[in-house]
C-alpha atoms as a PDB file:
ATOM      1  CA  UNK A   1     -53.930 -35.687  49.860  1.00  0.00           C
ATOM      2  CA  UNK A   2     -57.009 -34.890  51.827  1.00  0.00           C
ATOM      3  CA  UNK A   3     -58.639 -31.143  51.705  1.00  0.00           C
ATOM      4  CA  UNK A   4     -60.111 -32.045  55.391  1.00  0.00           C
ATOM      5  CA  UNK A   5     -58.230 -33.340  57.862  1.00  0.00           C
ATOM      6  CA  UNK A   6     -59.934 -33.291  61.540  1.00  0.00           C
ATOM      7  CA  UNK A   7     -58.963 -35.165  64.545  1.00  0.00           C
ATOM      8  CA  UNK A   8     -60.436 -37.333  67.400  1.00  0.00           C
ATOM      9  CA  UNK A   9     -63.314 -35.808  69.835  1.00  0.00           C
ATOM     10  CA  UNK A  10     -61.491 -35.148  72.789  1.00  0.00           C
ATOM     11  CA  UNK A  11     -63.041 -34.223  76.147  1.00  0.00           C
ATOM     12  CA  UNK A  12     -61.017 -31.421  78.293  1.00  0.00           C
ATOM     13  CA  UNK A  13     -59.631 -32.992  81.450  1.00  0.00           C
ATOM     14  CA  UNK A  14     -60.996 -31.176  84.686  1.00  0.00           C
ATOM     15  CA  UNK A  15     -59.177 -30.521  87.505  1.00  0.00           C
ATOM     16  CA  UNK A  16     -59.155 -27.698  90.555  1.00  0.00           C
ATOM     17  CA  UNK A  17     -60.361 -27.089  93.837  1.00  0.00           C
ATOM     18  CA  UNK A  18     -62.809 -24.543  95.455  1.00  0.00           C
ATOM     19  CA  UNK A  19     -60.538 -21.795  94.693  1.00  0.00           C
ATOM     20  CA  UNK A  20     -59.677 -22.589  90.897  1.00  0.00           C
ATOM     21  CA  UNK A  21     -61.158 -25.073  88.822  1.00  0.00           C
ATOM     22  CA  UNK A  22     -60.645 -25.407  84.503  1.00  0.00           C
ATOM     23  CA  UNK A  23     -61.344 -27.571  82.231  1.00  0.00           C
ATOM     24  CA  UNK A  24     -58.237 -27.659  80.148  1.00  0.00           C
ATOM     25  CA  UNK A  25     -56.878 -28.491  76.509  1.00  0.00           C
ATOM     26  CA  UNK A  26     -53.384 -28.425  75.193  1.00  0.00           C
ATOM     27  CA  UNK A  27     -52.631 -29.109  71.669  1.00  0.00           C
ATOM     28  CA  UNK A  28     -50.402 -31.859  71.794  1.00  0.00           C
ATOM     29  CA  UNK A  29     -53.474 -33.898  72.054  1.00  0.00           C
ATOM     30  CA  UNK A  30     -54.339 -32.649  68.194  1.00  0.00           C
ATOM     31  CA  UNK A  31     -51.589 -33.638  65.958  1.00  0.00           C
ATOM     32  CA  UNK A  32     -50.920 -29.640  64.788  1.00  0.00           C
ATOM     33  CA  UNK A  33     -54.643 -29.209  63.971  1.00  0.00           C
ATOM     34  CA  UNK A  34     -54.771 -26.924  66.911  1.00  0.00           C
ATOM     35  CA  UNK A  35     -51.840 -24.810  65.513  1.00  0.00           C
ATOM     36  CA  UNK A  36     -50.911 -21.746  66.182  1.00  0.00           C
ATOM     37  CA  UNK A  37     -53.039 -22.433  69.795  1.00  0.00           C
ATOM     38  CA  UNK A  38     -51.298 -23.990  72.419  1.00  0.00           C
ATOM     39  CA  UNK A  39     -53.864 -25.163  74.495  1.00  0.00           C
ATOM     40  CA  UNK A  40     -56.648 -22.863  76.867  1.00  0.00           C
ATOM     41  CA  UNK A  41     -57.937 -23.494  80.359  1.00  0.00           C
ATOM     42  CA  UNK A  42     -62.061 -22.658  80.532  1.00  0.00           C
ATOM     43  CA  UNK A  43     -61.671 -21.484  84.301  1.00  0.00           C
ATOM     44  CA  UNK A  44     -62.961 -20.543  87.303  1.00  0.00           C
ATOM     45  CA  UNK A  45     -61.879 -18.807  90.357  1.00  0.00           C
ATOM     46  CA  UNK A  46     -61.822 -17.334  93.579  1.00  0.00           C
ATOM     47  CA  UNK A  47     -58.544 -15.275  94.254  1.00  0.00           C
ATOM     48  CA  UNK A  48     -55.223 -14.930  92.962  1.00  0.00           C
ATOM     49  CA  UNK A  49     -54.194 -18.453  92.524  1.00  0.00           C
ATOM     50  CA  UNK A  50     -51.119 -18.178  90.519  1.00  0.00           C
ATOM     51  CA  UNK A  51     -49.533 -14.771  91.664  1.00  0.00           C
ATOM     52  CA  UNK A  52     -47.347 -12.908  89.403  1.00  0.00           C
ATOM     53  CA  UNK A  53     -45.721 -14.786  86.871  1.00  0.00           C
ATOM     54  CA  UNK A  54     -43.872 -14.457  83.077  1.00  0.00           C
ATOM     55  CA  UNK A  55     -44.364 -15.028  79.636  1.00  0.00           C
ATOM     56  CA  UNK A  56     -42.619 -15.284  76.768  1.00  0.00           C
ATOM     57  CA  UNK A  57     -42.868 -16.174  73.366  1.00  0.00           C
ATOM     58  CA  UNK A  58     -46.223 -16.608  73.627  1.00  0.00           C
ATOM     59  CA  UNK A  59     -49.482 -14.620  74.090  1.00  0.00           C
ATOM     60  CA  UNK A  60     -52.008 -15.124  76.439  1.00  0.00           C
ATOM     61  CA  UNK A  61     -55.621 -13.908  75.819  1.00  0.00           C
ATOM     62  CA  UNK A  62     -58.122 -13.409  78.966  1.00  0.00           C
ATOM     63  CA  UNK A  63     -61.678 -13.711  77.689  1.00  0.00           C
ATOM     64  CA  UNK A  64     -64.488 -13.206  79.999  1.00  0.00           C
ATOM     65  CA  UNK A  65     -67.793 -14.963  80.048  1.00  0.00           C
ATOM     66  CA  UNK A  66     -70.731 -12.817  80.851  1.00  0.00           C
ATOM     67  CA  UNK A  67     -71.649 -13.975  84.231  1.00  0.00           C
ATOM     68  CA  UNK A  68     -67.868 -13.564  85.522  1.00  0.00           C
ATOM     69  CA  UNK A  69     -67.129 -10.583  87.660  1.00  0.00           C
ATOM     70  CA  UNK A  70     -64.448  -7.647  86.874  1.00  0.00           C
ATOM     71  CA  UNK A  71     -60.732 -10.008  86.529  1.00  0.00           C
ATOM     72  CA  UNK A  72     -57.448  -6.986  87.268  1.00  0.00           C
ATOM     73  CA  UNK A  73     -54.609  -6.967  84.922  1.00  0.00           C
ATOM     74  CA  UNK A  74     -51.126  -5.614  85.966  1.00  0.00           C
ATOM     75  CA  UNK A  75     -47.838  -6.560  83.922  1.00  0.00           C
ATOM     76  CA  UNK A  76     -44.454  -5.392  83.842  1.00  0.00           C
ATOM     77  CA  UNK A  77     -44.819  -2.923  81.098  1.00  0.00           C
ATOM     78  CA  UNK A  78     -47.319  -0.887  83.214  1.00  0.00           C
ATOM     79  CA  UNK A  79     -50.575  -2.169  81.863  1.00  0.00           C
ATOM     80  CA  UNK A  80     -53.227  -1.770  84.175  1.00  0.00           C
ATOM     81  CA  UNK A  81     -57.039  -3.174  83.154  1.00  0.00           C
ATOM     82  CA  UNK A  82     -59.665  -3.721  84.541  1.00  0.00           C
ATOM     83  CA  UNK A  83     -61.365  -6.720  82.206  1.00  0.00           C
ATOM     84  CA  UNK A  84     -65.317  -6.784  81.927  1.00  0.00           C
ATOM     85  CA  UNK A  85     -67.251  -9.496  81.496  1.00  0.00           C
ATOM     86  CA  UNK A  86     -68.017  -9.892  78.343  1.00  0.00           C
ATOM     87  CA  UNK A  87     -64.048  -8.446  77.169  1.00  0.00           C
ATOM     88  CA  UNK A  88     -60.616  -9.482  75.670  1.00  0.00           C
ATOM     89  CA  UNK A  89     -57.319  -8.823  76.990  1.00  0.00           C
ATOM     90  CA  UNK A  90     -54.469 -10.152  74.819  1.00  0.00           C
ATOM     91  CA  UNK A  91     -50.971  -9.701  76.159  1.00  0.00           C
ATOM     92  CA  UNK A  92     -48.483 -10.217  73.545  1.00  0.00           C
ATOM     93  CA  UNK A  93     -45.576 -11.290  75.647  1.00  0.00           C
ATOM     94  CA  UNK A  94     -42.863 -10.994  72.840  1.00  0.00           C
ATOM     95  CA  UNK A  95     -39.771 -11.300  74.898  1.00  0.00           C
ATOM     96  CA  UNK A  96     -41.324 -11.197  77.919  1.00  0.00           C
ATOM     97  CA  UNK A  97     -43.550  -9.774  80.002  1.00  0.00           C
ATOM     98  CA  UNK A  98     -44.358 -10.808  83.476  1.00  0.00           C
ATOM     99  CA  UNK A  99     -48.119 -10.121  84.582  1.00  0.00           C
ATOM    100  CA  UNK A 100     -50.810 -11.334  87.000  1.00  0.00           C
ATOM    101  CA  UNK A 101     -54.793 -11.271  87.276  1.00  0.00           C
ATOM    102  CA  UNK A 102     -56.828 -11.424  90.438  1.00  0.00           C
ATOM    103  CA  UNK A 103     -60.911 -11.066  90.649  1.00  0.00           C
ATOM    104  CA  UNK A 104     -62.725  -7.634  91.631  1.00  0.00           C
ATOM    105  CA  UNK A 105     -63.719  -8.456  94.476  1.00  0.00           C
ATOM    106  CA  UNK A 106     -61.366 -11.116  95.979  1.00  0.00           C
ATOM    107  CA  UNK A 107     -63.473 -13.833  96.756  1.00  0.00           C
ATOM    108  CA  UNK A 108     -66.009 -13.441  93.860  1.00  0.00           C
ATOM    109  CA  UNK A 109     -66.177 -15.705  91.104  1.00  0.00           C
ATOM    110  CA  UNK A 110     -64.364 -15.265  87.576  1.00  0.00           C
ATOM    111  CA  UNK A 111     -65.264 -17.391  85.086  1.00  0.00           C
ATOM    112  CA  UNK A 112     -63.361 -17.016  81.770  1.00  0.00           C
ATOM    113  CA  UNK A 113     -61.259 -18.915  78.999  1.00  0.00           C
ATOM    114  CA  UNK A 114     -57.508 -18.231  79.185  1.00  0.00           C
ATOM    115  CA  UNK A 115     -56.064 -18.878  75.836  1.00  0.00           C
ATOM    116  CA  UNK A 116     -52.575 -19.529  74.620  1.00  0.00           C
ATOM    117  CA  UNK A 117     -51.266 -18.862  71.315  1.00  0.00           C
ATOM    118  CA  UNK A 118     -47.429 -19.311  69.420  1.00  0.00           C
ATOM    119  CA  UNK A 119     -46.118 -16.304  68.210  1.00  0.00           C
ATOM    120  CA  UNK A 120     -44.329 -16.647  64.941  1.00  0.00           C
ATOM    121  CA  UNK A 121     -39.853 -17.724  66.054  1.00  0.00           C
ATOM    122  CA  UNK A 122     -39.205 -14.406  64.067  1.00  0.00           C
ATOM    123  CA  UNK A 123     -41.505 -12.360  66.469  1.00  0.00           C
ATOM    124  CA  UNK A 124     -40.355 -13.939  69.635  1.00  0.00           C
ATOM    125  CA  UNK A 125     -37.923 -11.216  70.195  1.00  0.00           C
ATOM    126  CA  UNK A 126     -40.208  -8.234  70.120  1.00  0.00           C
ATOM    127  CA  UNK A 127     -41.126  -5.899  72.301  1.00  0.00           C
ATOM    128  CA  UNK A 128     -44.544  -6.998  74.489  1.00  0.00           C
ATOM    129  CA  UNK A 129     -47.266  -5.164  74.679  1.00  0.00           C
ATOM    130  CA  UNK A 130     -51.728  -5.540  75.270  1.00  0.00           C
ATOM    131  CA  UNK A 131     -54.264  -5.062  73.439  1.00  0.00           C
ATOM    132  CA  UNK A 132     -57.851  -4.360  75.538  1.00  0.00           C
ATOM    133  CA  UNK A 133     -61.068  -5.256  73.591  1.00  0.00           C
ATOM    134  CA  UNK A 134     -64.056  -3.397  75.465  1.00  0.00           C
ATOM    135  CA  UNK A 135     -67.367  -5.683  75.371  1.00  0.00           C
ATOM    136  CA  UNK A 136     -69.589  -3.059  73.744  1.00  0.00           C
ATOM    137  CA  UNK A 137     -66.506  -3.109  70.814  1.00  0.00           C
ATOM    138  CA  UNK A 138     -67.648  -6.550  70.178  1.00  0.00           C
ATOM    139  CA  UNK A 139     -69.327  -6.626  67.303  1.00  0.00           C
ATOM    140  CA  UNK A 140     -72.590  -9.468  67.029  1.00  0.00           C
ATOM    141  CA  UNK A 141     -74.047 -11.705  64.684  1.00  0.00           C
ATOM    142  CA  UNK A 142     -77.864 -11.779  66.009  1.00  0.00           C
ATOM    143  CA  UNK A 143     -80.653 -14.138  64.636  1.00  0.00           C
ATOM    144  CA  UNK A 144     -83.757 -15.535  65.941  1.00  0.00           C
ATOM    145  CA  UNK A 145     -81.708 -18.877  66.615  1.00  0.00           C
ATOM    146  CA  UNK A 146     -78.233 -17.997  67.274  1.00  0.00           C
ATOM    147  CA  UNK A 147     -76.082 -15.394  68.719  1.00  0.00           C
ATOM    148  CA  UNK A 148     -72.285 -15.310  67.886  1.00  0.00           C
ATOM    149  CA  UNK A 149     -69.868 -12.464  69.385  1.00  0.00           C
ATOM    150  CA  UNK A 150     -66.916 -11.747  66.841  1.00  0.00           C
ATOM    151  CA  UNK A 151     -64.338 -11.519  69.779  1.00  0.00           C
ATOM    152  CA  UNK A 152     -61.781 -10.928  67.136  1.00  0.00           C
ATOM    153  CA  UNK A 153     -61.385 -11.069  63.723  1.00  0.00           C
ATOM    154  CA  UNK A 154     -63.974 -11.613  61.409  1.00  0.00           C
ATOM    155  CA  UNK A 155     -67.139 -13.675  60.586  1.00  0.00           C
ATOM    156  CA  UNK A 156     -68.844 -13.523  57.121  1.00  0.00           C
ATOM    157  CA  UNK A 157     -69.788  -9.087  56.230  1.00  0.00           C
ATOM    158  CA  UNK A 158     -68.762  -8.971  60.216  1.00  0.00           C
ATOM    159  CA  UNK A 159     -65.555  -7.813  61.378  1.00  0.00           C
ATOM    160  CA  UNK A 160     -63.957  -6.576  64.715  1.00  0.00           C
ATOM    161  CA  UNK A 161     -62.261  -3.840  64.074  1.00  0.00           C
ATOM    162  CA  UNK A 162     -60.173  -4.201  67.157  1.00  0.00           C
ATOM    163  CA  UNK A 163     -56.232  -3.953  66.015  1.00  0.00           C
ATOM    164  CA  UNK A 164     -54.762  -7.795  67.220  1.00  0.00           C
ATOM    165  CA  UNK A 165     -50.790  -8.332  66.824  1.00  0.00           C
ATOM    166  CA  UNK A 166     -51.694 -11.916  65.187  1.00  0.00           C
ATOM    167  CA  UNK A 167     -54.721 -13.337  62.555  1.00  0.00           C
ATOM    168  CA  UNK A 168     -57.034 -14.889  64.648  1.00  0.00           C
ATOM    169  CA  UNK A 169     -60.767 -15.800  64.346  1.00  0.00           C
ATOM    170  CA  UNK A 170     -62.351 -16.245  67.680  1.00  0.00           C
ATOM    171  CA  UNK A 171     -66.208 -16.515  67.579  1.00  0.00           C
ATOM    172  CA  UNK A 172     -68.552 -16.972  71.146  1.00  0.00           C
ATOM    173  CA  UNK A 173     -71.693 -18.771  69.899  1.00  0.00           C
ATOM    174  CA  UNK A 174     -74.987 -19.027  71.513  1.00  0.00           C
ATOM    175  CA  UNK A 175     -77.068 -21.531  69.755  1.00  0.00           C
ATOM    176  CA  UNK A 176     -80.489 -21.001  71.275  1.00  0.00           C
ATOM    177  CA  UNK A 177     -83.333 -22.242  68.797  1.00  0.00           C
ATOM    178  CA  UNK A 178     -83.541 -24.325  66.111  1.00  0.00           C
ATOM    179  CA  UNK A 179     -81.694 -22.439  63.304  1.00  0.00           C
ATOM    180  CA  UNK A 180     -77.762 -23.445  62.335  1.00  0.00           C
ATOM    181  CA  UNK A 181     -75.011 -21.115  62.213  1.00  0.00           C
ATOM    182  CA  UNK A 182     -72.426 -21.217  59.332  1.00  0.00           C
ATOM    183  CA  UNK A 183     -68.805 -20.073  58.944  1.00  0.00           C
ATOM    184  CA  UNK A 184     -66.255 -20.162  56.049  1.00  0.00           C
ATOM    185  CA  UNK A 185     -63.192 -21.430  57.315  1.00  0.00           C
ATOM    186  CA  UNK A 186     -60.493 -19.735  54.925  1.00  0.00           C
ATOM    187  CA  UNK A 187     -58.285 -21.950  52.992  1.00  0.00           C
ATOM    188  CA  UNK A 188     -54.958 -23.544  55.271  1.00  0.00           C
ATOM    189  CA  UNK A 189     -56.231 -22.562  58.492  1.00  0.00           C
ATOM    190  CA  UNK A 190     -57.087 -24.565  61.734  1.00  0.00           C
ATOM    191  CA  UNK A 191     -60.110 -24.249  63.250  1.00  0.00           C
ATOM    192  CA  UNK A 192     -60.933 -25.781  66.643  1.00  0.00           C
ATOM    193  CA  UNK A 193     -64.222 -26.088  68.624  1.00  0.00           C
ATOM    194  CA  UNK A 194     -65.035 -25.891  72.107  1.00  0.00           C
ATOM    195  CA  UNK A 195     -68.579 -26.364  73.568  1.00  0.00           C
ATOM    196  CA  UNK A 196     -69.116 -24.701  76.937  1.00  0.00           C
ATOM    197  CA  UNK A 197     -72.225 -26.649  77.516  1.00  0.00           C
ATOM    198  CA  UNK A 198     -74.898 -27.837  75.825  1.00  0.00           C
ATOM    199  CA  UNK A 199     -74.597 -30.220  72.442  1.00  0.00           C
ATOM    200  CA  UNK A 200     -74.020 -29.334  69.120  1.00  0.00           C
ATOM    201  CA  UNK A 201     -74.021 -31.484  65.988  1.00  0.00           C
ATOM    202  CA  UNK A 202     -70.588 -29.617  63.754  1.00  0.00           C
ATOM    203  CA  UNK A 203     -70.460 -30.338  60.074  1.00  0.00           C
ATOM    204  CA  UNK A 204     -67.518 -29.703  58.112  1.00  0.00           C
ATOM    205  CA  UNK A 205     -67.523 -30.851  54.217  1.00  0.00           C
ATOM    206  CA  UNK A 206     -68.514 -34.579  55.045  1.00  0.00           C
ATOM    207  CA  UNK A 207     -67.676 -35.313  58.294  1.00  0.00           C
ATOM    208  CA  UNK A 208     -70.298 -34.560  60.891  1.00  0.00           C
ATOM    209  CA  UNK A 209     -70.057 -35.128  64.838  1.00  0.00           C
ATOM    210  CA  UNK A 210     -72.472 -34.557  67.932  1.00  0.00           C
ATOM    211  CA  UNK A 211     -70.455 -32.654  70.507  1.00  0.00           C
ATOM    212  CA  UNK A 212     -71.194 -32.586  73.962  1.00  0.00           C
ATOM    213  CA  UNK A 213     -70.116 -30.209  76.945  1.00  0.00           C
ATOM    214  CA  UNK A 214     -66.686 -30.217  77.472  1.00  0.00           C
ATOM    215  CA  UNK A 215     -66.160 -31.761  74.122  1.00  0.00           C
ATOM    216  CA  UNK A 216     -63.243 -30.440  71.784  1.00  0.00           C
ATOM    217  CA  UNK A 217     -62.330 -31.074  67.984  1.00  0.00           C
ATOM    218  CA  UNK A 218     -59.631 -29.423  65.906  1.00  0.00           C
ATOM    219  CA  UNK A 219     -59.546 -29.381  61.779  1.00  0.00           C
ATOM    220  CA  UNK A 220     -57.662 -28.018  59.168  1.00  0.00           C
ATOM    221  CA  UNK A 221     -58.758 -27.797  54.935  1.00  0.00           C
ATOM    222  CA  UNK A 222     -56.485 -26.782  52.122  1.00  0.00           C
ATOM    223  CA  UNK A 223     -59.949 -25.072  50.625  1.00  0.00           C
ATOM    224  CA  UNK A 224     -62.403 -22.593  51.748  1.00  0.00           C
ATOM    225  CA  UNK A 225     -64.595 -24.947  53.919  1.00  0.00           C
ATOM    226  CA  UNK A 226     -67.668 -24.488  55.411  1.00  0.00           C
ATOM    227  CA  UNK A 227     -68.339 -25.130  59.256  1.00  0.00           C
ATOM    228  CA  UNK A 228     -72.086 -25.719  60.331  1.00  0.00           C
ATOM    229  CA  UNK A 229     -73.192 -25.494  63.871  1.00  0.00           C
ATOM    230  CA  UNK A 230     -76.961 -27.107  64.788  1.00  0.00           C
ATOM    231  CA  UNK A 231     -78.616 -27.016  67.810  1.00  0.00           C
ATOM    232  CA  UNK A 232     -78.811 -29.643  69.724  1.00  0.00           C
ATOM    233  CA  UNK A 233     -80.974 -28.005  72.787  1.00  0.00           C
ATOM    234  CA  UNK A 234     -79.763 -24.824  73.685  1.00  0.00           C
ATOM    235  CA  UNK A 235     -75.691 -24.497  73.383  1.00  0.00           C
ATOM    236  CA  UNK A 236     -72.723 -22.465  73.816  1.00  0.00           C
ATOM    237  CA  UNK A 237     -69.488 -22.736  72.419  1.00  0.00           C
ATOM    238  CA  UNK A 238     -65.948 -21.429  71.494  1.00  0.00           C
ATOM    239  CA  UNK A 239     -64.230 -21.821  68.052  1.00  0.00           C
ATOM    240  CA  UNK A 240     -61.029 -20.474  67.289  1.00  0.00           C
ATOM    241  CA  UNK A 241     -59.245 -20.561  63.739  1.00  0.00           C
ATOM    242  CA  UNK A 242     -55.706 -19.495  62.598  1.00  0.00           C
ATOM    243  CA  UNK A 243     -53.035 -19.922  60.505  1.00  0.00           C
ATOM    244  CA  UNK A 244     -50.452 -22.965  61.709  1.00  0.00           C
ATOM    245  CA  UNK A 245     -46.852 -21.499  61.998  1.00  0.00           C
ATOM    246  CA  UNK A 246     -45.897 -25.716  61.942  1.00  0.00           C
ATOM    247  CA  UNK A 247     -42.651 -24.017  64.294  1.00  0.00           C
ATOM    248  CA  UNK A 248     -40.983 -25.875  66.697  1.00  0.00           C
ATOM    249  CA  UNK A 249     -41.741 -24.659  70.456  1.00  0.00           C
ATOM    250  CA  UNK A 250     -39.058 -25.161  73.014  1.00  0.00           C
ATOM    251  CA  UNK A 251     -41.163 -24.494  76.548  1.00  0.00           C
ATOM    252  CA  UNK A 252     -40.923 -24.079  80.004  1.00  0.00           C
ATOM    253  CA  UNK A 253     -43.918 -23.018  81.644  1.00  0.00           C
ATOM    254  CA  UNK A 254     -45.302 -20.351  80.420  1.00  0.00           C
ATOM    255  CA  UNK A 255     -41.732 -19.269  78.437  1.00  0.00           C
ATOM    256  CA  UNK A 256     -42.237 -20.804  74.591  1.00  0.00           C
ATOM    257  CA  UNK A 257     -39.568 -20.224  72.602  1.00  0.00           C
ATOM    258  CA  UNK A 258     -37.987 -20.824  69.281  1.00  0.00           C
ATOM    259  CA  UNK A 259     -34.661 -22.773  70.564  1.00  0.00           C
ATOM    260  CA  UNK A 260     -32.751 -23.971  73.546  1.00  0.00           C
ATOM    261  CA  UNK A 261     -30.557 -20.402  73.546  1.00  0.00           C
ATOM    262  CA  UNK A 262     -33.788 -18.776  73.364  1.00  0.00           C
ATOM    263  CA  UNK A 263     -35.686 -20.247  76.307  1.00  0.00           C
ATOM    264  CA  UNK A 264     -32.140 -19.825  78.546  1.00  0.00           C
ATOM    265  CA  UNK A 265     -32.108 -16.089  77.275  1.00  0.00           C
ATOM    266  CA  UNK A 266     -36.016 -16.180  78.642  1.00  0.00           C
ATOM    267  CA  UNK A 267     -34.956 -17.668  81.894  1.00  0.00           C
ATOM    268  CA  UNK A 268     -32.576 -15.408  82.480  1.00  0.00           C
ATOM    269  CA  UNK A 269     -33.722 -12.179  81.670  1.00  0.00           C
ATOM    270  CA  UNK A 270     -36.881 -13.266  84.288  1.00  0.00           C
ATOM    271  CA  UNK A 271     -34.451 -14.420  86.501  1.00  0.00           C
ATOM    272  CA  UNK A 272     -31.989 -10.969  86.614  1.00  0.00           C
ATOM    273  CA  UNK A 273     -35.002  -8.849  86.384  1.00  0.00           C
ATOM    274  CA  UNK A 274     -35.010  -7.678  82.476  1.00  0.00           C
ATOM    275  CA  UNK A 275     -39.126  -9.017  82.562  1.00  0.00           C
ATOM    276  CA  UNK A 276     -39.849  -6.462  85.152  1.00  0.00           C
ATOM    277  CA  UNK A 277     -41.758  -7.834  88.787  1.00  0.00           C
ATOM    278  CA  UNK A 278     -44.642  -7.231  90.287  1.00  0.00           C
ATOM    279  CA  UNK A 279     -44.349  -7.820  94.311  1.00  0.00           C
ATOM    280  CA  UNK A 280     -46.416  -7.372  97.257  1.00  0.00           C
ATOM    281  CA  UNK A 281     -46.004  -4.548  99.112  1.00  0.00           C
ATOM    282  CA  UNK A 282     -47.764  -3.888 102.695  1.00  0.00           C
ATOM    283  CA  UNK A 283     -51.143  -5.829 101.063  1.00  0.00           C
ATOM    284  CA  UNK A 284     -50.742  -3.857  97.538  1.00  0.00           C
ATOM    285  CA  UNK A 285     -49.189  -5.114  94.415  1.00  0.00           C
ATOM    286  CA  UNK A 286     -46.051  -2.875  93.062  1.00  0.00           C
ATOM    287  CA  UNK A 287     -44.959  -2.782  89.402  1.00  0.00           C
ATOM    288  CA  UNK A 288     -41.146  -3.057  89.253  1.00  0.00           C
ATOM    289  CA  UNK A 289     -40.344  -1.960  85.533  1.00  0.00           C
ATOM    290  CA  UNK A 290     -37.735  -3.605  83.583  1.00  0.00           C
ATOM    291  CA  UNK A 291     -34.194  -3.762  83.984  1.00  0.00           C
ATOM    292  CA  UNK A 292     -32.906  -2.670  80.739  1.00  0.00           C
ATOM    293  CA  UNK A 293     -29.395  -4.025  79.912  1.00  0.00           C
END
């Protein structure tokens, strides 16, 4: 058996109009390497394009690139946030939460990376709940070639302290002279690269590829491997690592559960209310709180 297994380059397909456009991944694409992610959308928009909807199963994580404006974040538990640029909102949506995010000001421009992740079949059942990370709370990895923002988790001696309901690595790198930047990918994980724009040239054990904008790979090693990014020009890009669950998903929509009975009980309990709602009210966006049953 192989230590390294990594897949195809794939590009992100692009789609979108002049109110949202993304550049999107989903992992079926990656053979499990992208396990426990389920894909992520590297978005932009306008307005409120999708309107209040649910989760389950599932977490979604909001990230915010620095030149985005403020993006609001209501849910049916009561959270309220206003995300940064620069910030982290992770809404662990357990057995389900139902939520929406709109830019600050309408009509300004959000750029971001919305990113999906499997909760563990055992965990599907819990209560939801966020988790805010504040963009001075980011910790940074700063050198005279490279900048890297430990969005969560934990890079080399630098760790976010920032309590997150799963183990997940996700690193923002700025390569932006000519010096590499290294990271130990620990032993079973997947690991899977994004570039934002610009090229990079990855190395992992032997295996070495040029990526270009838009450009993503996933890998997985049953050792302690080291990942190498080079500049290639100036370059920006995402990489997120985790442990696979290898756990069957049965989805619809945004509702991924562990079985059939599971995604009906999901349906349902969105459907009769148990989520919670969020409506418009005379221009203004009410928080209905669960029906508990």
């Amino acid at each position: 058996m192989k230590n390294l297994n990594i897949s195809d380059t794939v590009e992100a397909s692009s789609s979108g109009n002049i109110s949202f456009s993304a550049e999107k991944v989903r992992a079926q694409l990656f053979g499990g390497l992208m396990d426990p992610v389920i894909g992520f959308d590297h978005f932009k928009l306008t307005k409120d394009v999708f309107g209040a909807h649910p989760h389950a199963g599932m977490s979604a994580l909001s990230y915010l690139f620095e030149d985005s404006v403020p993006y609001h974040n209501l849910d049916s538990i009561g959270t309220d946030v206003m995300i940064t640029p620069g910030s982290l909102m992770w809404t662990w949506a357990g057995r389900g939460v139902v939520h929406t995010e709109f830019p600050v000001p309408e009509g300004s421009e959000v750029h971001g990376l919305q990113l999906f992740i499997n909760m563990p079949a055992k965990q599907k059942q819990t209560a939801p709940k966020g988790t805010f990370i504040n963009s001075p709370d980011i910790p940074e990895i700063i050198s005279a070639g490279f900048r890297v923002r430990v969005v969560t988790g934990r890079s080399g001696a630098v760790i976010n302290q920032a309590v997150i309901p799963q183990d997940i690595t996700f690193l923002h790198i700025f390569l932006t002279g000519e010096e590499s930047f290294s990271h130990e990918l620990p032993s079973g994980w997947n690991g899977t690269v994004y570039v934002v724009n610009g090229k990079t040239e990855l190395a992992v054990g032997e295996e070495k590829r040029l990526l270009e904008q838009s450009s993503v790979i996933c890998f997985s090693s049953l050792e302690n491997q080291k990942v190498t990014f080079s500049p290639n020009g100036g370059c920006q890009l995402i990489f997120i690592s985790g442990a696979p669950l290898k756990e069957e998903i049965f989805a619809h929509g945004s509702l991924t559960m562990g079985s059939n009975d599971e995604l009906a009980k999901a349906m349902s309990d969105f459907n009769e209310g148990r989520m919670g709602f969020i409506r418009m009210e005379d221009g203004n966006r009410k928080v209905v709180l669960p029906v508990l049953k």
